[in-house]
PDB file of N, CA and C in Angstrom:
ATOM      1  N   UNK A   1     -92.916  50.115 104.745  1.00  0.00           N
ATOM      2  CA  UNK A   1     -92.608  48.794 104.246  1.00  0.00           C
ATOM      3  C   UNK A   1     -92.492  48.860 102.734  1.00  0.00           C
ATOM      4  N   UNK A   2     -91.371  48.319 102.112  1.00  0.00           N
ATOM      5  CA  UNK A   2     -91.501  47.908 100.960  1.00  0.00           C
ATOM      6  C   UNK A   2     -92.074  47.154 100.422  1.00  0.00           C
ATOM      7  N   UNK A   3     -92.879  47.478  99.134  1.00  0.00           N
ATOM      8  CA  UNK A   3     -94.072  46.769  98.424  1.00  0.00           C
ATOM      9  C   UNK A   3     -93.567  45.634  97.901  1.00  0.00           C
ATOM     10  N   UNK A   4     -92.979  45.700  97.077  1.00  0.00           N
ATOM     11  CA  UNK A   4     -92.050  44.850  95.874  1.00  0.00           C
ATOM     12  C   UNK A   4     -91.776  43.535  97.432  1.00  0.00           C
ATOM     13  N   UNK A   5     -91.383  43.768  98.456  1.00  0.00           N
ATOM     14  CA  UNK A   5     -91.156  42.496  98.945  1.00  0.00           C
ATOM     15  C   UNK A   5     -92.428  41.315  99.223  1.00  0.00           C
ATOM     16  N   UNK A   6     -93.352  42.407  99.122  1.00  0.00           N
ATOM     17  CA  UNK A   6     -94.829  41.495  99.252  1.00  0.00           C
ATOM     18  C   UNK A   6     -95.209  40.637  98.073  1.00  0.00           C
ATOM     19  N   UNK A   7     -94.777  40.700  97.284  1.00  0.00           N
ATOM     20  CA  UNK A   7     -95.324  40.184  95.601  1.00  0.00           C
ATOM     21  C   UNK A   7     -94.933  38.492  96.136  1.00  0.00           C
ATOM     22  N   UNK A   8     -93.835  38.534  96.788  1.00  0.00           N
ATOM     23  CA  UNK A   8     -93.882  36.707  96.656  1.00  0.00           C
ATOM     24  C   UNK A   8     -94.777  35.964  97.907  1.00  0.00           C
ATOM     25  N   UNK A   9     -95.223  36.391  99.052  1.00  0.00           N
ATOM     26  CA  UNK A   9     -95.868  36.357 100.190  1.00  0.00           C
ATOM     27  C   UNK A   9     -97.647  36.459  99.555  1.00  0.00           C
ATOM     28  N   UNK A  10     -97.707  37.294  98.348  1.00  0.00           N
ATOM     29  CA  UNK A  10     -98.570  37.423  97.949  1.00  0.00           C
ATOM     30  C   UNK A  10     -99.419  36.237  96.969  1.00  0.00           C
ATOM     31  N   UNK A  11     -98.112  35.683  96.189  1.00  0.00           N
ATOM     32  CA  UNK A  11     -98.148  34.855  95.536  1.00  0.00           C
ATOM     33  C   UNK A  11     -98.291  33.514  96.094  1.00  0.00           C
ATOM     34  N   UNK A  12     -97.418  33.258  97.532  1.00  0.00           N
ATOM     35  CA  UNK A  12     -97.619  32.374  98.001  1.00  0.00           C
ATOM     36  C   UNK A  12     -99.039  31.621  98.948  1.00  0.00           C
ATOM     37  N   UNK A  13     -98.943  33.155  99.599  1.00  0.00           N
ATOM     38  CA  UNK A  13    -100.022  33.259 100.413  1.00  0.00           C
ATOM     39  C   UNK A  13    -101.395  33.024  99.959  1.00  0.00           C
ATOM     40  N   UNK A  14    -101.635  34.235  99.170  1.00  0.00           N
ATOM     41  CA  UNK A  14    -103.244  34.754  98.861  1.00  0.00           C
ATOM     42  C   UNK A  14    -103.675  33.602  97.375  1.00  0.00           C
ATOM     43  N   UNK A  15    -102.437  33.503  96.792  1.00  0.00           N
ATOM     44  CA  UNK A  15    -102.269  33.049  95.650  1.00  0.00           C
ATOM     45  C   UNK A  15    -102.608  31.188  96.077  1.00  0.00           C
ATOM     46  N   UNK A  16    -101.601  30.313  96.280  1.00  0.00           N
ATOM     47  CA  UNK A  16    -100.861  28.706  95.848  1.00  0.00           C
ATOM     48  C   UNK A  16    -101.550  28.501  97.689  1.00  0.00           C
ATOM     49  N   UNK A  17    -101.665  29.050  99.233  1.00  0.00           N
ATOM     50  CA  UNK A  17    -101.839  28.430 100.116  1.00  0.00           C
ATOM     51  C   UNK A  17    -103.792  28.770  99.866  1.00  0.00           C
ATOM     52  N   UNK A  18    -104.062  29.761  99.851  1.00  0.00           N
ATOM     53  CA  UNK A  18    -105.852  29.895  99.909  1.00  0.00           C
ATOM     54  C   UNK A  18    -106.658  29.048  99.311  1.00  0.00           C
ATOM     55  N   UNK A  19    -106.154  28.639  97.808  1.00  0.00           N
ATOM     56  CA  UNK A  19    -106.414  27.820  96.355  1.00  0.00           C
ATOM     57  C   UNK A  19    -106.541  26.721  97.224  1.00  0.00           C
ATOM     58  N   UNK A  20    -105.491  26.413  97.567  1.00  0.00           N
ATOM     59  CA  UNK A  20    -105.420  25.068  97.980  1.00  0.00           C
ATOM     60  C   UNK A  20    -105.963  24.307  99.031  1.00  0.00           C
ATOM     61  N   UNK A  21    -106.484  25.544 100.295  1.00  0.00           N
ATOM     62  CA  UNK A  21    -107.237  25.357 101.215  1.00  0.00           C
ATOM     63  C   UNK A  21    -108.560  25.146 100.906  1.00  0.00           C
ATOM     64  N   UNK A  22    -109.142  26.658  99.831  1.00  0.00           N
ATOM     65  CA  UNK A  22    -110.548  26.081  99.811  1.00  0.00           C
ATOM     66  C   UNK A  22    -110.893  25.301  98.438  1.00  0.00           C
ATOM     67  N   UNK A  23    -109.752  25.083  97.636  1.00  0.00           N
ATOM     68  CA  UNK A  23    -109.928  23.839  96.734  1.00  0.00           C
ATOM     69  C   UNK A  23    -110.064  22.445  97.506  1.00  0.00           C
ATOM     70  N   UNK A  24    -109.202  22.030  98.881  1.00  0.00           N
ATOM     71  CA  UNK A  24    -109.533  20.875 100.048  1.00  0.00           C
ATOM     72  C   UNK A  24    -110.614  20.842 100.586  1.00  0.00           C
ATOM     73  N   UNK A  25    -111.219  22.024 100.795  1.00  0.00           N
ATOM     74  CA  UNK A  25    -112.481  22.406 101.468  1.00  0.00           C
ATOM     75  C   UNK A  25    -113.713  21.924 100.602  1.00  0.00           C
ATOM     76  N   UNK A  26    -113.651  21.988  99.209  1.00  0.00           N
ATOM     77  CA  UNK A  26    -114.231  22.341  97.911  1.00  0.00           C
ATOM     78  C   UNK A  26    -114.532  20.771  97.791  1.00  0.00           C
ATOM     79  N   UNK A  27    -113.395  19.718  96.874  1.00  0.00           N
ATOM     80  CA  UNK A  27    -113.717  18.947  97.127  1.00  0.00           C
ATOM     81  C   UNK A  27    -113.846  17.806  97.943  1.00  0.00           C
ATOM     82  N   UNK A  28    -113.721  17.946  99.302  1.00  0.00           N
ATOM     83  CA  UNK A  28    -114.048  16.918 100.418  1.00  0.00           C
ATOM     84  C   UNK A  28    -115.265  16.844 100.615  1.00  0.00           C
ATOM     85  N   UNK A  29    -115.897  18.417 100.421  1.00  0.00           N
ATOM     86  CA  UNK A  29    -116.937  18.508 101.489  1.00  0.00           C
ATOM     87  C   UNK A  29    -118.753  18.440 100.074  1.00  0.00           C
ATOM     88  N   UNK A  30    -117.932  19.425  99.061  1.00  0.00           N
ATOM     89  CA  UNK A  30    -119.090  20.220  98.267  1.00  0.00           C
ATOM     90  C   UNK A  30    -120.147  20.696  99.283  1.00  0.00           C
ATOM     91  N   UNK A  31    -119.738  21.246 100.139  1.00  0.00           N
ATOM     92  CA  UNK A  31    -120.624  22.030 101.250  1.00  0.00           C
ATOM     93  C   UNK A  31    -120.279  23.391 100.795  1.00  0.00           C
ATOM     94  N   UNK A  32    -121.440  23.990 100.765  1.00  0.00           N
ATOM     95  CA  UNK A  32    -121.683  25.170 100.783  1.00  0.00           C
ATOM     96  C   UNK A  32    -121.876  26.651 101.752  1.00  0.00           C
ATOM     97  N   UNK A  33    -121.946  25.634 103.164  1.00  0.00           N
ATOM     98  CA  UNK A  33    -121.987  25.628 104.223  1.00  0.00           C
ATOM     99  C   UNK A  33    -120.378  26.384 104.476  1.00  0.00           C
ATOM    100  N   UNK A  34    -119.334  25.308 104.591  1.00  0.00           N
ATOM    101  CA  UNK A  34    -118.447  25.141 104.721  1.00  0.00           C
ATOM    102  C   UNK A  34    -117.351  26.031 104.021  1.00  0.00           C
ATOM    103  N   UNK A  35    -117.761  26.245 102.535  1.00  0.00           N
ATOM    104  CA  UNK A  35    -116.932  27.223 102.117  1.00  0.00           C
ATOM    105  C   UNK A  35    -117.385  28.582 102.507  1.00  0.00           C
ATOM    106  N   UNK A  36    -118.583  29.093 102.627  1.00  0.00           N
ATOM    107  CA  UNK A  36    -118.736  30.052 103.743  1.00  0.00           C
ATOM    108  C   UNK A  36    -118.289  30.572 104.605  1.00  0.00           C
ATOM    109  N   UNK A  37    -118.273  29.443 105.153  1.00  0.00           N
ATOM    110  CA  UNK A  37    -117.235  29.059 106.787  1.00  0.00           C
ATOM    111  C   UNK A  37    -115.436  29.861 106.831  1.00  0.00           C
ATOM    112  N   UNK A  38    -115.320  29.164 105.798  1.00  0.00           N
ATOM    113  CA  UNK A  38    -113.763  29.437 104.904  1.00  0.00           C
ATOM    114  C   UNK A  38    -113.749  30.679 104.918  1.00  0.00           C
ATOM    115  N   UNK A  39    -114.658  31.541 104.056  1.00  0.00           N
ATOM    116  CA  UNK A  39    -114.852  32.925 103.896  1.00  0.00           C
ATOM    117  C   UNK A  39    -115.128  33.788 104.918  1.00  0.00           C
ATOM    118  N   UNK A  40    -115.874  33.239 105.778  1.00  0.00           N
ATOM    119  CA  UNK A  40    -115.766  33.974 107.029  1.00  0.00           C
ATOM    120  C   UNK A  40    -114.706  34.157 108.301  1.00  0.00           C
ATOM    121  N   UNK A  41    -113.792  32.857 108.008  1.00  0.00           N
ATOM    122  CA  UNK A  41    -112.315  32.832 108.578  1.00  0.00           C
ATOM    123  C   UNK A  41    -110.991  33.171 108.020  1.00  0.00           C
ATOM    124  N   UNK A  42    -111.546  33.247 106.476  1.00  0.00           N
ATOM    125  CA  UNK A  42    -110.468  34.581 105.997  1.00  0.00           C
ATOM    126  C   UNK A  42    -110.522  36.267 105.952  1.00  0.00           C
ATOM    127  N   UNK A  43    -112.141  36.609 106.236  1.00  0.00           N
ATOM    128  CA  UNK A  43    -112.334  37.836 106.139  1.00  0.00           C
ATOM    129  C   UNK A  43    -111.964  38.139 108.145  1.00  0.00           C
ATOM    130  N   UNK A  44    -111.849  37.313 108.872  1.00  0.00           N
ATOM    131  CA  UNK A  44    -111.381  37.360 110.263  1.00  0.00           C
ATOM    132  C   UNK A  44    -109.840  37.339 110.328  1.00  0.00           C
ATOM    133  N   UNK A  45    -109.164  36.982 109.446  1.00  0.00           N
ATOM    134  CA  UNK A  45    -107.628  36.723 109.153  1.00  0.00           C
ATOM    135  C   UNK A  45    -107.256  38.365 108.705  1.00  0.00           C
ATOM    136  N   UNK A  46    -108.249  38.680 107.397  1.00  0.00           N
ATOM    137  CA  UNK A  46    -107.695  40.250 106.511  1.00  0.00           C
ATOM    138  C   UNK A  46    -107.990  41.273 108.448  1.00  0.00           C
ATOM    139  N   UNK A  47    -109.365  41.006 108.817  1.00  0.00           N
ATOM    140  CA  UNK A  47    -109.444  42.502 110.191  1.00  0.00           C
ATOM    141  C   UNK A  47    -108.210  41.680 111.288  1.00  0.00           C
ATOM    142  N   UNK A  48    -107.946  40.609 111.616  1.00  0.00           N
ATOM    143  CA  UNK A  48    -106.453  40.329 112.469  1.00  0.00           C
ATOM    144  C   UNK A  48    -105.590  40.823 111.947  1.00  0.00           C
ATOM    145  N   UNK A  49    -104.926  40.973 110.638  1.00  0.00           N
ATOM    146  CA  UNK A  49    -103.837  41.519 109.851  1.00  0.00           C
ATOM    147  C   UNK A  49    -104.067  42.472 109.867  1.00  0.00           C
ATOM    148  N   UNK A  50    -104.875  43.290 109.350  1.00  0.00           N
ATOM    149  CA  UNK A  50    -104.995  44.562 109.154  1.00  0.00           C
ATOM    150  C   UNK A  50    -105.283  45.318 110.544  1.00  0.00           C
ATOM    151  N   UNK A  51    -105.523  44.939 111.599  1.00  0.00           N
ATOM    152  CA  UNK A  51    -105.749  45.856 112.834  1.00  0.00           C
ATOM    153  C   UNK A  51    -104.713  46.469 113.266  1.00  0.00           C
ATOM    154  N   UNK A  52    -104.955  47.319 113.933  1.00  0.00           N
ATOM    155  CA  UNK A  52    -103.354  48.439 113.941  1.00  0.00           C
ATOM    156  C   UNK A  52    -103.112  47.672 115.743  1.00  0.00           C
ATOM    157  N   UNK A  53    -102.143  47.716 115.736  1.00  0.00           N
ATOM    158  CA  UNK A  53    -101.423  47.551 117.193  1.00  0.00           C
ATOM    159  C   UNK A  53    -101.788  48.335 117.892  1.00  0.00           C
ATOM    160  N   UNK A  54    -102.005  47.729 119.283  1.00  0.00           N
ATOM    161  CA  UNK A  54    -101.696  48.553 120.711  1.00  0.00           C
ATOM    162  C   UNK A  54    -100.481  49.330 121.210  1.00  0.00           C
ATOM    163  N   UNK A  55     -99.996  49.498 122.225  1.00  0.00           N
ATOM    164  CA  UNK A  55     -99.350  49.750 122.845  1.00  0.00           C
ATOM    165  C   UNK A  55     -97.887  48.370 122.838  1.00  0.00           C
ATOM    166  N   UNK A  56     -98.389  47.309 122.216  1.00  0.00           N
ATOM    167  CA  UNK A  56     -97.563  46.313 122.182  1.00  0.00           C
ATOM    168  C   UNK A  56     -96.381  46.203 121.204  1.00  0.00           C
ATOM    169  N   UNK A  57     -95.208  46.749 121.531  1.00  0.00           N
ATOM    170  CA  UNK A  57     -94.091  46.729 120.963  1.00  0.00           C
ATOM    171  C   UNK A  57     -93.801  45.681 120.178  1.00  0.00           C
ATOM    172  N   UNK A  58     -93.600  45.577 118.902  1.00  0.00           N
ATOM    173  CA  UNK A  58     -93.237  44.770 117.881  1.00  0.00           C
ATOM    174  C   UNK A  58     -92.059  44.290 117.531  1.00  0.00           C
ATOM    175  N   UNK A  59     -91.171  43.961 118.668  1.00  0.00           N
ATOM    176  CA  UNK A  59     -89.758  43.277 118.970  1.00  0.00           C
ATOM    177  C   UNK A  59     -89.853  41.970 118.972  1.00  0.00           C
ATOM    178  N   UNK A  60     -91.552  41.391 119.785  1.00  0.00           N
ATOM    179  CA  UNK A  60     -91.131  39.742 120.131  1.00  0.00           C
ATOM    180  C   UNK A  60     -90.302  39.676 121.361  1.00  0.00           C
ATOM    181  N   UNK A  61     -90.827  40.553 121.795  1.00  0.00           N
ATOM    182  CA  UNK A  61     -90.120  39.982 123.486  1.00  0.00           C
ATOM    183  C   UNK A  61     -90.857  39.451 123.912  1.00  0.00           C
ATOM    184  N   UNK A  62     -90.685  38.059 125.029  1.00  0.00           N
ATOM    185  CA  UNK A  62     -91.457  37.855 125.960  1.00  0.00           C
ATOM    186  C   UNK A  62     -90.289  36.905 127.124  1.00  0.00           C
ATOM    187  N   UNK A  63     -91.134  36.962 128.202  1.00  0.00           N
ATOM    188  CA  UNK A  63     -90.072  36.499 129.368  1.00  0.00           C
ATOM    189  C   UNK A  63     -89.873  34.466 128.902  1.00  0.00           C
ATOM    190  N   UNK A  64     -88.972  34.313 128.972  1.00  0.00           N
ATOM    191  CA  UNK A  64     -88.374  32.801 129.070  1.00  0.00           C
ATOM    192  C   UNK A  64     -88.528  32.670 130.644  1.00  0.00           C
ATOM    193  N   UNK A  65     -89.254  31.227 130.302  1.00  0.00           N
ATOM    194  CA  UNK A  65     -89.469  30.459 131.382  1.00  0.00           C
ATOM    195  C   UNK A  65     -88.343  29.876 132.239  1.00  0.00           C
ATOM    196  N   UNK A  66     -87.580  29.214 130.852  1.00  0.00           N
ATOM    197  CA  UNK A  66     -86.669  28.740 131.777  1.00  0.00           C
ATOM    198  C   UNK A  66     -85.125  29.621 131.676  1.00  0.00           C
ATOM    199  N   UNK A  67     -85.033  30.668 131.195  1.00  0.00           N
ATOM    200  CA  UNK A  67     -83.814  31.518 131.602  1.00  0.00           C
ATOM    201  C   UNK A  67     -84.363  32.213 132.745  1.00  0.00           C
ATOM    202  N   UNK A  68     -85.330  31.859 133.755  1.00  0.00           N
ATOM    203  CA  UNK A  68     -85.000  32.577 135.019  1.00  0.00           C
ATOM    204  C   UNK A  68     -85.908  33.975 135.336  1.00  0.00           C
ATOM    205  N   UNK A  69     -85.739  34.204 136.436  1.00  0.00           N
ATOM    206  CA  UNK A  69     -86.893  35.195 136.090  1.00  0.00           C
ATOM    207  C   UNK A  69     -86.309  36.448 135.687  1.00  0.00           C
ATOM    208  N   UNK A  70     -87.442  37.947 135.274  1.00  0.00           N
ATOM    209  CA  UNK A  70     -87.068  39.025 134.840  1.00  0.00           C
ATOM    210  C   UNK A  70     -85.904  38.589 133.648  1.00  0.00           C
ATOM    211  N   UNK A  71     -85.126  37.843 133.068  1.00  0.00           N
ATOM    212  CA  UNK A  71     -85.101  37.913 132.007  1.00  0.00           C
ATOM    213  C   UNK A  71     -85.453  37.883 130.305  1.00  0.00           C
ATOM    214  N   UNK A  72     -85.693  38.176 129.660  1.00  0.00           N
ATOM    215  CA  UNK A  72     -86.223  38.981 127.937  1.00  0.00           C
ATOM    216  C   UNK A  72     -85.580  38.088 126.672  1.00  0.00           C
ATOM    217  N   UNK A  73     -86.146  37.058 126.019  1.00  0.00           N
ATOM    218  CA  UNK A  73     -85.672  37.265 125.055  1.00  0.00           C
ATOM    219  C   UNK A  73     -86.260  37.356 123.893  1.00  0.00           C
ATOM    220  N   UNK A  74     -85.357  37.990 123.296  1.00  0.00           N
ATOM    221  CA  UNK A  74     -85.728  38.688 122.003  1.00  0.00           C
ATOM    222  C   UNK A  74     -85.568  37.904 120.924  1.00  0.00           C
ATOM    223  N   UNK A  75     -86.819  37.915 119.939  1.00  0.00           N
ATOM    224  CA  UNK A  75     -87.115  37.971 118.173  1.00  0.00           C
ATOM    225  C   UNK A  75     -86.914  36.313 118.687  1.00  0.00           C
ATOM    226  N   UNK A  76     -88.402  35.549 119.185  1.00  0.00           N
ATOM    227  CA  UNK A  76     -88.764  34.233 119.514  1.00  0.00           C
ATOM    228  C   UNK A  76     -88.408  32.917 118.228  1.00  0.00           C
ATOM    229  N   UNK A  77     -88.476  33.867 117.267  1.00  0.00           N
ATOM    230  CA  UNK A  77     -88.176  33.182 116.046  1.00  0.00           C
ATOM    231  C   UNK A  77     -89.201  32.341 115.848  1.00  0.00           C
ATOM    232  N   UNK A  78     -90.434  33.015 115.433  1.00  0.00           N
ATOM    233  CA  UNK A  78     -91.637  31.500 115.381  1.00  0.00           C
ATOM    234  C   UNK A  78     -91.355  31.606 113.869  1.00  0.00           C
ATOM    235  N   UNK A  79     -90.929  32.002 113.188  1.00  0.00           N
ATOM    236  CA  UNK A  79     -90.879  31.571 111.248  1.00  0.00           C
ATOM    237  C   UNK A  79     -89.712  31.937 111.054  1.00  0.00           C
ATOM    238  N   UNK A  80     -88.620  30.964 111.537  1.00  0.00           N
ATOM    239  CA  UNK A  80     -87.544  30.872 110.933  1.00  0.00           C
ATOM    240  C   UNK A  80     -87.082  30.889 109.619  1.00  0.00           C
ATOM    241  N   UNK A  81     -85.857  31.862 109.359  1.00  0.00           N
ATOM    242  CA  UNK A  81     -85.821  32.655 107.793  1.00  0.00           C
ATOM    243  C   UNK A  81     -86.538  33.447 107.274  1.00  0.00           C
ATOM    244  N   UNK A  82     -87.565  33.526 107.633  1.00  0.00           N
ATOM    245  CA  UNK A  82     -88.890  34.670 106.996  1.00  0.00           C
ATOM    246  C   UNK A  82     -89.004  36.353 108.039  1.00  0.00           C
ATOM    247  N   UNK A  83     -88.422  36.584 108.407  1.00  0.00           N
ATOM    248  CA  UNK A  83     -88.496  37.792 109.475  1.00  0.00           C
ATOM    249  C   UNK A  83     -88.596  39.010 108.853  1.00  0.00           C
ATOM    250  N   UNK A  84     -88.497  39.159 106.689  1.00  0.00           N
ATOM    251  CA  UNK A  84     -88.524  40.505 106.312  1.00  0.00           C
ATOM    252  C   UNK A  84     -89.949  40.850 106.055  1.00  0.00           C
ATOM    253  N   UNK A  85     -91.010  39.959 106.188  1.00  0.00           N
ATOM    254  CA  UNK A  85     -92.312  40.156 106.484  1.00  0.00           C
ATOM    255  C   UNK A  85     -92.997  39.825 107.430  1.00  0.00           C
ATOM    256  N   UNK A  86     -93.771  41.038 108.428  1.00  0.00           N
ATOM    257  CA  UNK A  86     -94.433  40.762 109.354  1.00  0.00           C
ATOM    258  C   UNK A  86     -95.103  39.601 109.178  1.00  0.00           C
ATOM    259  N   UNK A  87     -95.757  38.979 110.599  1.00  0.00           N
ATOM    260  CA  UNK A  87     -96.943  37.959 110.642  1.00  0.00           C
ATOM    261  C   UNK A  87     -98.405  39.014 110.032  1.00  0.00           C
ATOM    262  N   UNK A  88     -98.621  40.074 110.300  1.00  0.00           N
ATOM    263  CA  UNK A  88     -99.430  40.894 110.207  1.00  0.00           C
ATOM    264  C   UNK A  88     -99.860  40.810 108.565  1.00  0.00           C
ATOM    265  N   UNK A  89     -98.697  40.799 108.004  1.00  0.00           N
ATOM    266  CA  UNK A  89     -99.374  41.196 106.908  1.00  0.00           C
ATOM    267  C   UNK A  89     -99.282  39.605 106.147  1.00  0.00           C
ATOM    268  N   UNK A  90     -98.928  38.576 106.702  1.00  0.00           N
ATOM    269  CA  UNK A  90     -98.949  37.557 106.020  1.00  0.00           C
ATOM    270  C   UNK A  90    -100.284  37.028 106.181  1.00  0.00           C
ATOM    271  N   UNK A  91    -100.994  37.137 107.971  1.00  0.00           N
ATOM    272  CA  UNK A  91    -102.351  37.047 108.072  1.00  0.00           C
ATOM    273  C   UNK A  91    -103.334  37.506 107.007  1.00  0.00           C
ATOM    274  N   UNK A  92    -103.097  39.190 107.083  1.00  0.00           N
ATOM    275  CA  UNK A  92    -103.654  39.450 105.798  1.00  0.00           C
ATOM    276  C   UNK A  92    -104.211  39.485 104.386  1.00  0.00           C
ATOM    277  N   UNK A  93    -102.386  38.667 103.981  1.00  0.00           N
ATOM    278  CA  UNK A  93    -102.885  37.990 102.835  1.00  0.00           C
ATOM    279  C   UNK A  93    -103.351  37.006 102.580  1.00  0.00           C
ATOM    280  N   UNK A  94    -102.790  36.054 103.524  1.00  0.00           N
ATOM    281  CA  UNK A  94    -103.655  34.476 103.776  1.00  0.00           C
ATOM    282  C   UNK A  94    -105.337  35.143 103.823  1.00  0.00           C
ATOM    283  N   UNK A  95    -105.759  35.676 104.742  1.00  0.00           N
ATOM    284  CA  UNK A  95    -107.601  35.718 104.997  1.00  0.00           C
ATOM    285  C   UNK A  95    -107.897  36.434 103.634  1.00  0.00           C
ATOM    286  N   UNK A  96    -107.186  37.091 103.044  1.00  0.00           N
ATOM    287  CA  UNK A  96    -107.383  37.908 101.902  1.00  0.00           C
ATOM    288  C   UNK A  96    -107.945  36.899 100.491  1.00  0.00           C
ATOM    289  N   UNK A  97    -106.895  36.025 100.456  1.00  0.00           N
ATOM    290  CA  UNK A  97    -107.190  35.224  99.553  1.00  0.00           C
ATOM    291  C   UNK A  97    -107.836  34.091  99.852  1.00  0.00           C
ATOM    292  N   UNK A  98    -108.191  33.368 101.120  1.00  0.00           N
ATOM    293  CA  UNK A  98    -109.034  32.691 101.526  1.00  0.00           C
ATOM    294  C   UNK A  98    -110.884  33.396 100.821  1.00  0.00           C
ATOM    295  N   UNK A  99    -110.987  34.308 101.428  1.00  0.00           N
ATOM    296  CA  UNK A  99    -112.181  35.091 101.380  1.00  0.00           C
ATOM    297  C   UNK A  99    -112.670  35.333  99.543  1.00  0.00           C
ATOM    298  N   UNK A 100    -111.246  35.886  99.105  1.00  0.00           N
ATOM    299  CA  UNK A 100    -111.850  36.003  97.491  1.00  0.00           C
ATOM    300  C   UNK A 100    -112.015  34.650  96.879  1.00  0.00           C
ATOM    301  N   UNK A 101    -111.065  33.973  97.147  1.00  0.00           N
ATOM    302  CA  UNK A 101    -111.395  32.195  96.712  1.00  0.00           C
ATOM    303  C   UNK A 101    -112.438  31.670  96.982  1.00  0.00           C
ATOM    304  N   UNK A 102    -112.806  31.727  98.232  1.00  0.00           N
ATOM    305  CA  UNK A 102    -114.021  31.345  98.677  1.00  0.00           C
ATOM    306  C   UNK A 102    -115.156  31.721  97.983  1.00  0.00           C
ATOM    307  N   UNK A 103    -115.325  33.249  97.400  1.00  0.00           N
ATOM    308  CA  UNK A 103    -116.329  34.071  96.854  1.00  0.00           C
ATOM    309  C   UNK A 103    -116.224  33.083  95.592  1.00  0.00           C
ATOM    310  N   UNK A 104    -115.188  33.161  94.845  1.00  0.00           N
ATOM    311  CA  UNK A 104    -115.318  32.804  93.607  1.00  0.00           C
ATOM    312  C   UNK A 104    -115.576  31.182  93.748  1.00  0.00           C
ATOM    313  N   UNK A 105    -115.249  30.567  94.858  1.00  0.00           N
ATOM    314  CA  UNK A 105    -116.117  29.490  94.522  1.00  0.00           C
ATOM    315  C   UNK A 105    -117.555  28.950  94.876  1.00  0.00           C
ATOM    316  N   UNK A 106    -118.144  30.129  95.753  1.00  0.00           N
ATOM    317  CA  UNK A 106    -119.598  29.992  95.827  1.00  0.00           C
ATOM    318  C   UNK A 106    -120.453  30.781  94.323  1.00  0.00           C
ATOM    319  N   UNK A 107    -119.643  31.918  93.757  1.00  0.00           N
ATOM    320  CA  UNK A 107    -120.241  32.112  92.855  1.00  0.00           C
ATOM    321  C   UNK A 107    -120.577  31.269  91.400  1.00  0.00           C
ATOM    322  N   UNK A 108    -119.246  30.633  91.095  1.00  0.00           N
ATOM    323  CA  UNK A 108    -118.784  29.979  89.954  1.00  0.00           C
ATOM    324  C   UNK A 108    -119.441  28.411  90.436  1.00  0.00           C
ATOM    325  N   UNK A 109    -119.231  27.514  90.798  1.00  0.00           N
ATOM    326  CA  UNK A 109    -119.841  26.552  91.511  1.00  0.00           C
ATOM    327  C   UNK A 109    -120.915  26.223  92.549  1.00  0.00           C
ATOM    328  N   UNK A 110    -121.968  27.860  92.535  1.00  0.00           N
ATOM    329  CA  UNK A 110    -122.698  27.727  93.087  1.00  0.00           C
ATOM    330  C   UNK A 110    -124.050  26.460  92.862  1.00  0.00           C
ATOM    331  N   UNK A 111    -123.998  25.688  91.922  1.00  0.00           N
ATOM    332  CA  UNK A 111    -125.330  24.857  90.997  1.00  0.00           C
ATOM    333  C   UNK A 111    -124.290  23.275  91.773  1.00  0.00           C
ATOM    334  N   UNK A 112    -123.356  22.956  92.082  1.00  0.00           N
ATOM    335  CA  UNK A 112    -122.619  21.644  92.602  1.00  0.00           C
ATOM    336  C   UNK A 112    -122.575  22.043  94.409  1.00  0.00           C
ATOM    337  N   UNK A 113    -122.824  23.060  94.535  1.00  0.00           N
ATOM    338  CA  UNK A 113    -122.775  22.577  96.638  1.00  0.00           C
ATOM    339  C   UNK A 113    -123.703  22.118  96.776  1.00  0.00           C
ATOM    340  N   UNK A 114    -123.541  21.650  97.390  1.00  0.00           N
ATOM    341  CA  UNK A 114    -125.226  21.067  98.651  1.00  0.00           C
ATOM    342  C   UNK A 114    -125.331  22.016  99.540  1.00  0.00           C
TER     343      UNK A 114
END
């Protein structure tokens, strides 16, 4: 895989979607509890991303219901336009930056949770 294509997935992801999750998390709750929580469902996101595949072919096949039986179709299209980066590694970076956000906001704002 090319690196250079990750920088904006990176940016988006780990970067502008994590911020913003456990900045929502941050101030709704000021639970301390909770951003924990956060951190422990992004460090479950980085081992989902990062786990190596089975035996399960990485085409996106699966049988259509309603084309009938024994027929296949291919590349389901669940993220339309986005197909030059796996889900794998977008998981990744999402739990990636969930988890360090999270850290830095139990460390830095640790004296305001409850």
């Amino acid at each position: 895989m090319n690196v250079t294509r990750l920088w904006k997935p990176l940016a988006v992801y780990s970067g502008l979607a994590a911020v913003v999750t456990v900045g929502l998390v941050y101030v709704a709750t000021h639970s301390g509890a909770l951003v924990l929580g956060v951190a422990g469902f992004g460090l479950m996101l980085v081992v989902l991303g990062g786990a190596a595949p089975g035996a399960v072919s990485s085409a996106g096949a699966e049988h259509a219901e309603s084309a009938g039986l024994g027929l296949m179709v291919e590349d389901m299209g669940l993220r339309p336009g986005s197909s030059d980066v796996p889900v794998r590694a977008l998981l990744f970076l999402y739990g990636l930056g969930l988890f360090l956000w999270s850290l830095t906001v139990l460390l830095t704002l640790r004296s305001t949770l409850r």
